[in-house]
Protein backbone atom coordinates (compact mmCIF):
# COMPACT_ATOMS: atom_id res chain seq x y z
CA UNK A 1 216.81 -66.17 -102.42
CA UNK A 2 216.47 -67.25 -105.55
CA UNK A 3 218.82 -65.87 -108.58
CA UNK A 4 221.56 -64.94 -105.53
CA UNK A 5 224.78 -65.92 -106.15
CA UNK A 6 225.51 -69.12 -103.38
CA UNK A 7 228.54 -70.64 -104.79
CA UNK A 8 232.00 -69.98 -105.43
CA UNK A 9 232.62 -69.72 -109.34
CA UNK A 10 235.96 -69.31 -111.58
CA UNK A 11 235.15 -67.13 -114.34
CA UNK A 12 237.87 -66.98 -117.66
CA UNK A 13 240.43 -64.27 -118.06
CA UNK A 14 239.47 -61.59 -115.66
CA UNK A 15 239.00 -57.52 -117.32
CA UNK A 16 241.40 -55.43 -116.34
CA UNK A 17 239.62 -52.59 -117.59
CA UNK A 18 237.90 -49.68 -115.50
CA UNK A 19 239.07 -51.22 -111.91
CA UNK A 20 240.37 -48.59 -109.57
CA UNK A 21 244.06 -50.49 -109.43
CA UNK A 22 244.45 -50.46 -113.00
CA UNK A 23 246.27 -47.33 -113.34
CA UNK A 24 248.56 -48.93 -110.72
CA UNK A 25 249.32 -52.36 -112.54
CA UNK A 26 252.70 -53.21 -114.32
CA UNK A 27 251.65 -54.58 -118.18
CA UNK A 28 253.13 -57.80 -116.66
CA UNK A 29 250.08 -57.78 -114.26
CA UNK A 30 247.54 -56.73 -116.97
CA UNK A 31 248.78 -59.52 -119.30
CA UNK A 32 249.04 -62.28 -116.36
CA UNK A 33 245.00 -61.61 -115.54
CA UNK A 34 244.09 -62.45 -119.13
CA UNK A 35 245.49 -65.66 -118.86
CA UNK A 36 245.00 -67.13 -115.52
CA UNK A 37 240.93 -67.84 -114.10
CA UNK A 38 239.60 -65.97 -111.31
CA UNK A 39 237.47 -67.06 -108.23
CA UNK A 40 234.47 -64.85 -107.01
CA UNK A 41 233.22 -66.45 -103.40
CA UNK A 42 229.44 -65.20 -104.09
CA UNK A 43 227.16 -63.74 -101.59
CA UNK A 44 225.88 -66.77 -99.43
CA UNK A 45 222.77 -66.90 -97.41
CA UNK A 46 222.92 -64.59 -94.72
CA UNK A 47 224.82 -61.52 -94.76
CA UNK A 48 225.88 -59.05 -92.44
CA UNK A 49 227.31 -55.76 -92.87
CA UNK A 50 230.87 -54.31 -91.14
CA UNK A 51 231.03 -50.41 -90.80
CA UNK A 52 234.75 -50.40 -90.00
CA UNK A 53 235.76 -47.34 -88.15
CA UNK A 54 233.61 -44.48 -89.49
CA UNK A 55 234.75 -42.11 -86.63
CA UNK A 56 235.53 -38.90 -86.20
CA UNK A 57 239.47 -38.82 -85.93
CA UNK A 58 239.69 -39.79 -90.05
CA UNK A 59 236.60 -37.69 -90.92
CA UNK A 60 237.52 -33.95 -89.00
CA UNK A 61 234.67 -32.03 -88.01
CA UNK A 62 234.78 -30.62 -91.79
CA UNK A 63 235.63 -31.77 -95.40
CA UNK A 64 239.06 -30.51 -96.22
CA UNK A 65 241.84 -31.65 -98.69
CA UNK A 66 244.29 -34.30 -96.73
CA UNK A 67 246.74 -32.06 -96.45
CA UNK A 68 245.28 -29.03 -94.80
CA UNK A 69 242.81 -31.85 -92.44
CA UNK A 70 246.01 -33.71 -91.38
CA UNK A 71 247.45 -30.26 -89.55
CA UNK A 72 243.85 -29.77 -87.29
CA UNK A 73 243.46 -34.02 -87.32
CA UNK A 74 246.41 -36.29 -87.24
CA UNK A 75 244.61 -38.89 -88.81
CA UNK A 76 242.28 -37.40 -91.15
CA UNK A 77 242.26 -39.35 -94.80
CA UNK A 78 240.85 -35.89 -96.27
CA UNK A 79 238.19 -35.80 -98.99
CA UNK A 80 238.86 -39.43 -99.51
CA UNK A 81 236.54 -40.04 -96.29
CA UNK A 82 233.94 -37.62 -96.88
CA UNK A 83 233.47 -38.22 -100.73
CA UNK A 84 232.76 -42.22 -99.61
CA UNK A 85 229.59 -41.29 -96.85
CA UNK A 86 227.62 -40.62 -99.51
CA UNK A 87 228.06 -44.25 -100.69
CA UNK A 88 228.56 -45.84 -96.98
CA UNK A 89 224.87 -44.08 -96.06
CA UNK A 90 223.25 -45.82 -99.36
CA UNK A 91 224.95 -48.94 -98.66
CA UNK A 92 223.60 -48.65 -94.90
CA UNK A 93 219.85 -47.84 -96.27
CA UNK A 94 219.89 -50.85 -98.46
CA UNK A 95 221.62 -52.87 -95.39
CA UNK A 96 218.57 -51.67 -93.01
CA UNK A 97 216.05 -51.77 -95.44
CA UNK A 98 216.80 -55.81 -96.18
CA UNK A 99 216.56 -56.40 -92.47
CA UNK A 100 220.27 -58.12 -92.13
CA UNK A 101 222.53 -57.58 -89.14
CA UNK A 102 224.40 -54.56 -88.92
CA UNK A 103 227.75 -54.09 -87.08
CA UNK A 104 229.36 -50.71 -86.48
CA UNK A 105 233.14 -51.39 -85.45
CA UNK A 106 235.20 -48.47 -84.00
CA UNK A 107 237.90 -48.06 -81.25
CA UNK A 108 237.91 -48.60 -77.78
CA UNK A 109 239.18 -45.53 -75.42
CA UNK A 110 239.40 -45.71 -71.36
CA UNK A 111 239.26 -49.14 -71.47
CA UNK A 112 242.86 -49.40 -69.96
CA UNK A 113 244.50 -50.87 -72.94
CA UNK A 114 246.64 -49.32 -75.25
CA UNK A 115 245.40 -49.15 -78.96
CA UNK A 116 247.63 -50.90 -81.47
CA UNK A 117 248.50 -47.46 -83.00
CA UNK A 118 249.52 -46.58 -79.49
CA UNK A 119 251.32 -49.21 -77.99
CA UNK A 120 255.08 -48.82 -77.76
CA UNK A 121 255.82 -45.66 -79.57
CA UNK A 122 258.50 -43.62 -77.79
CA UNK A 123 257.22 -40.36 -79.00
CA UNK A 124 253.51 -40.50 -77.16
CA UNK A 125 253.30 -36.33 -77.54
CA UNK A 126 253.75 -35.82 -81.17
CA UNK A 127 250.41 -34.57 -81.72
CA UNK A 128 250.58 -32.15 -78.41
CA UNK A 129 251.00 -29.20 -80.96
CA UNK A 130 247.80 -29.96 -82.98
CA UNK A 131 245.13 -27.46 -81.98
CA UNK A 132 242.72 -28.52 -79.16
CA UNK A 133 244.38 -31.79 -79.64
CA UNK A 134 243.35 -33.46 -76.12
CA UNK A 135 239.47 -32.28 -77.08
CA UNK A 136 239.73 -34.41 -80.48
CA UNK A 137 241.38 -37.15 -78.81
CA UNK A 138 238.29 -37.63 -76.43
CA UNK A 139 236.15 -37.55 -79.82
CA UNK A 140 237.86 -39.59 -82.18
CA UNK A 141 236.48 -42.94 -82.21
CA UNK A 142 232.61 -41.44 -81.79
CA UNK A 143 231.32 -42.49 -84.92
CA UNK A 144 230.35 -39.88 -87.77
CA UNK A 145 226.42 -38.53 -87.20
CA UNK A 146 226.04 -39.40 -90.93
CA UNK A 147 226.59 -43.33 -90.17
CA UNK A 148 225.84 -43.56 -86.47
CA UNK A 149 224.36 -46.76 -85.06
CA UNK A 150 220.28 -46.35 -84.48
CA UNK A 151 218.76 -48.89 -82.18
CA UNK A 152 219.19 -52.67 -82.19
CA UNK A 153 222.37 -52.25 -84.86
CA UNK A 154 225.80 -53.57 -82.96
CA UNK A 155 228.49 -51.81 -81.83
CA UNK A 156 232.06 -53.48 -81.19
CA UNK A 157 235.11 -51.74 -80.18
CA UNK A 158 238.42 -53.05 -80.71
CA UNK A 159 241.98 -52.07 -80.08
CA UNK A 160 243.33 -53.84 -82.67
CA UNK A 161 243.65 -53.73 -86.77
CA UNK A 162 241.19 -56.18 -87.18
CA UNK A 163 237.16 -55.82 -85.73
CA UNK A 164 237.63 -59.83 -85.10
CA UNK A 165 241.17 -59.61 -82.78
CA UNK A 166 240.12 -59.59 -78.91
CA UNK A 167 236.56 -59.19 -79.73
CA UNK A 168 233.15 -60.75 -79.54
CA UNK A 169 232.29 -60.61 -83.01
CA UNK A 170 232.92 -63.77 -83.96
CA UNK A 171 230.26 -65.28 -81.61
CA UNK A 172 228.33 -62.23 -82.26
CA UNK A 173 228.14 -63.18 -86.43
CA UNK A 174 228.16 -67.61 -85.56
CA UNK A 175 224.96 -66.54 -82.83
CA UNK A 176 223.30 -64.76 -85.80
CA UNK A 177 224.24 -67.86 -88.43
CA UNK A 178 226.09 -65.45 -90.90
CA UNK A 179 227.95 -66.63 -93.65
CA UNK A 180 228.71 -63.24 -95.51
CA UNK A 181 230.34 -59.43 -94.56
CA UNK A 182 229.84 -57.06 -96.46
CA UNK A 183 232.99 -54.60 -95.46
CA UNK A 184 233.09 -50.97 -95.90
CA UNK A 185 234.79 -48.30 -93.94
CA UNK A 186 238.60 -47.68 -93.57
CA UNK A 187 241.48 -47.57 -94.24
CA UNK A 188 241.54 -50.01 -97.16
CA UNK A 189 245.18 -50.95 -95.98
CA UNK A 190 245.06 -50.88 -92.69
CA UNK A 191 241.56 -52.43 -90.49
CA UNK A 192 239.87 -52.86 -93.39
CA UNK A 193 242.02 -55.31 -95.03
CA UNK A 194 243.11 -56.91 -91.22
CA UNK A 195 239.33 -57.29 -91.16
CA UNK A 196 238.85 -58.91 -94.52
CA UNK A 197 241.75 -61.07 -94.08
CA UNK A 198 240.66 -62.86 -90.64
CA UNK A 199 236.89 -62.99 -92.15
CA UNK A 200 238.30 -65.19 -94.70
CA UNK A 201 240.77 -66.92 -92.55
CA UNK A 202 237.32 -67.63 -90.58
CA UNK A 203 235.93 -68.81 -93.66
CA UNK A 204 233.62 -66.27 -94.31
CA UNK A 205 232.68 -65.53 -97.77
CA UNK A 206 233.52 -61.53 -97.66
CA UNK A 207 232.10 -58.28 -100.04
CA UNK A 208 234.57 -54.95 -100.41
CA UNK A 209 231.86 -52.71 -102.01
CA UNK A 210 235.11 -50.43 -103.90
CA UNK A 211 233.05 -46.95 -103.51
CA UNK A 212 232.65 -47.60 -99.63
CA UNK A 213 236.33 -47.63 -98.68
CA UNK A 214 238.60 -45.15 -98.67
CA UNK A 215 242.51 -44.65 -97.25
CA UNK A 216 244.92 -41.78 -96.64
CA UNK A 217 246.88 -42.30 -99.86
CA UNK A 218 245.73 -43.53 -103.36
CA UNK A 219 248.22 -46.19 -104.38
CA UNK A 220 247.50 -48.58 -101.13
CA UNK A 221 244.02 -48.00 -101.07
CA UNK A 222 243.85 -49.34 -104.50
CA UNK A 223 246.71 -51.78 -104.44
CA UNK A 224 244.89 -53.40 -101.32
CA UNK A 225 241.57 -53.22 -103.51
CA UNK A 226 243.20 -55.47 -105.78
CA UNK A 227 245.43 -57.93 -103.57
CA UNK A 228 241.95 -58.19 -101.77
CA UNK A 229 240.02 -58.95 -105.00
CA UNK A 230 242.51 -61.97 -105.82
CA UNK A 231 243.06 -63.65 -102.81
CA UNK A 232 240.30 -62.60 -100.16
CA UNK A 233 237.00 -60.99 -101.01
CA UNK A 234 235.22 -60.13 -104.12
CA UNK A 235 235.49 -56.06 -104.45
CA UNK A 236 232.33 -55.26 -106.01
CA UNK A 237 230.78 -51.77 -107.32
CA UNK A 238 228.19 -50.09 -104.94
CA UNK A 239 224.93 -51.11 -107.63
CA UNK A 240 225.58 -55.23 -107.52
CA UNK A 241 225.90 -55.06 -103.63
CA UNK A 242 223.11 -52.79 -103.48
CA UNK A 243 221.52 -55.26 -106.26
CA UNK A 244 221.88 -57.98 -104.37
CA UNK A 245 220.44 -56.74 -101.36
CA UNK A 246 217.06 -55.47 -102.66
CA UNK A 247 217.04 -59.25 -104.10
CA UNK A 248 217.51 -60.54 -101.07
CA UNK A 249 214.96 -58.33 -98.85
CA UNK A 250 212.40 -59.55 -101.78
């Protein structure tokens, strides 16, 4: 382990420059994160890795822009989900080539509990007009070939935003002595950050790897990148996680 980052450090005036919320920040913002120091958490000494709802019902069965996907699936997040497997399977190679735990989260169907997206809504046959809708309903939480669990990796449903609300994975990661996620998956606004927000709360250091998640629409995925960066997680690039775990398999 040695040369991995184990400690929290405050570095000076953070770079605004080449971020994927920079586009997206007021010169007020720029300006503010020149002055003030900012705290990356560091990878600590045992690391797991979250796969947060790779499934089928944000993927399709087919890459298509968002806004021809979201008339054959309701909850597609278009090319935004199938231009980041390319980076979630590298991330997963590294993952399983450094021999750390690997937990695939998705969402839990015929369990007789209502999902969170479910729950209360007074119109519960919007989607009754979607194509073969009942057939991609029983499909939607299977998780994507491209990503799918192999043998010994976890796999943890939920029926909640975050993977740690009404769930074992908290004993799961405490039985396993982890101190780290690394988070990828979707949607940056939605699980991912529910996810990243009770990992801190449980005081977790957390990893967003940035090319990893994805989200419907542009400005929350990378607002939430950013709110995430200064309060919750360090959002790294793809190489340093990857980096970090060839490092850490050595």
């Amino acid at each position: 382990m040695n040369g991995l980052k184990s400690k929290a450090m405050w570095l000076g005036g953070e770079s605004v420059d080449d971020r994927v919320w920079t586009p997206f920040l007021t010169e007020q913002d720029r300006k503010s994160l020149t002055e003030r120091p900012h705290l990356l958490w560091g990878f600590g000494e045992r690391p797991a890795l979250l796969l947060i709802d790779l499934y089928r019902w944000v993927f399709g069965d087919h890459p298509m822009p968002l806004l021809e996907a979201i008339k054959v699936w309701p909850g597609s997040c278009g090319m935004a989900a199938w231009d980041a497997l390319p980076h979630i399977q590298r991330l997963l190679a590294a993952s399983r080539n450094a021999n750390i735990s690997i937990i695939h989260i998705t969402g839990l169907d015929e369990g007789g509990i209502e999902g969170w997206a479910e729950a209360g809504k007074l119109q519960k046959n919007t989607y009754n007009s979607i194509p073969d809708i009942q057939n991609k309903k029983s499909r939607r939480f299977q998780i994507v070939d491209e990503v799918a669990p192999i043998s010994g990796e976890t796999v943890i449903r939920k029926t909640a935003p975050s993977a740690f609300w009404g769930t074992p994975l908290l004993g799961h990661l405490n039985a396993n002595r982890v101190d780290t996620l690394i988070v990828c998956g979707e949607s940056t606004s939605g699980c991912v950050r529910a996810t990243v927000v009770d990992g801190r709360t449980h005081r977790y250091r957390v990893i967003v790897v940035e090319e990893c998640v994805f989200d419907r629409h542009q400005a929350p995925h990378a607002i939430n990148l950013f709110d995430m960066h200064q309060k919750y997680a360090d959002v790294l690039p793809l190489d340093e996680v990857v980096d970090f775990l060839q490092r850490y398999r050595g």
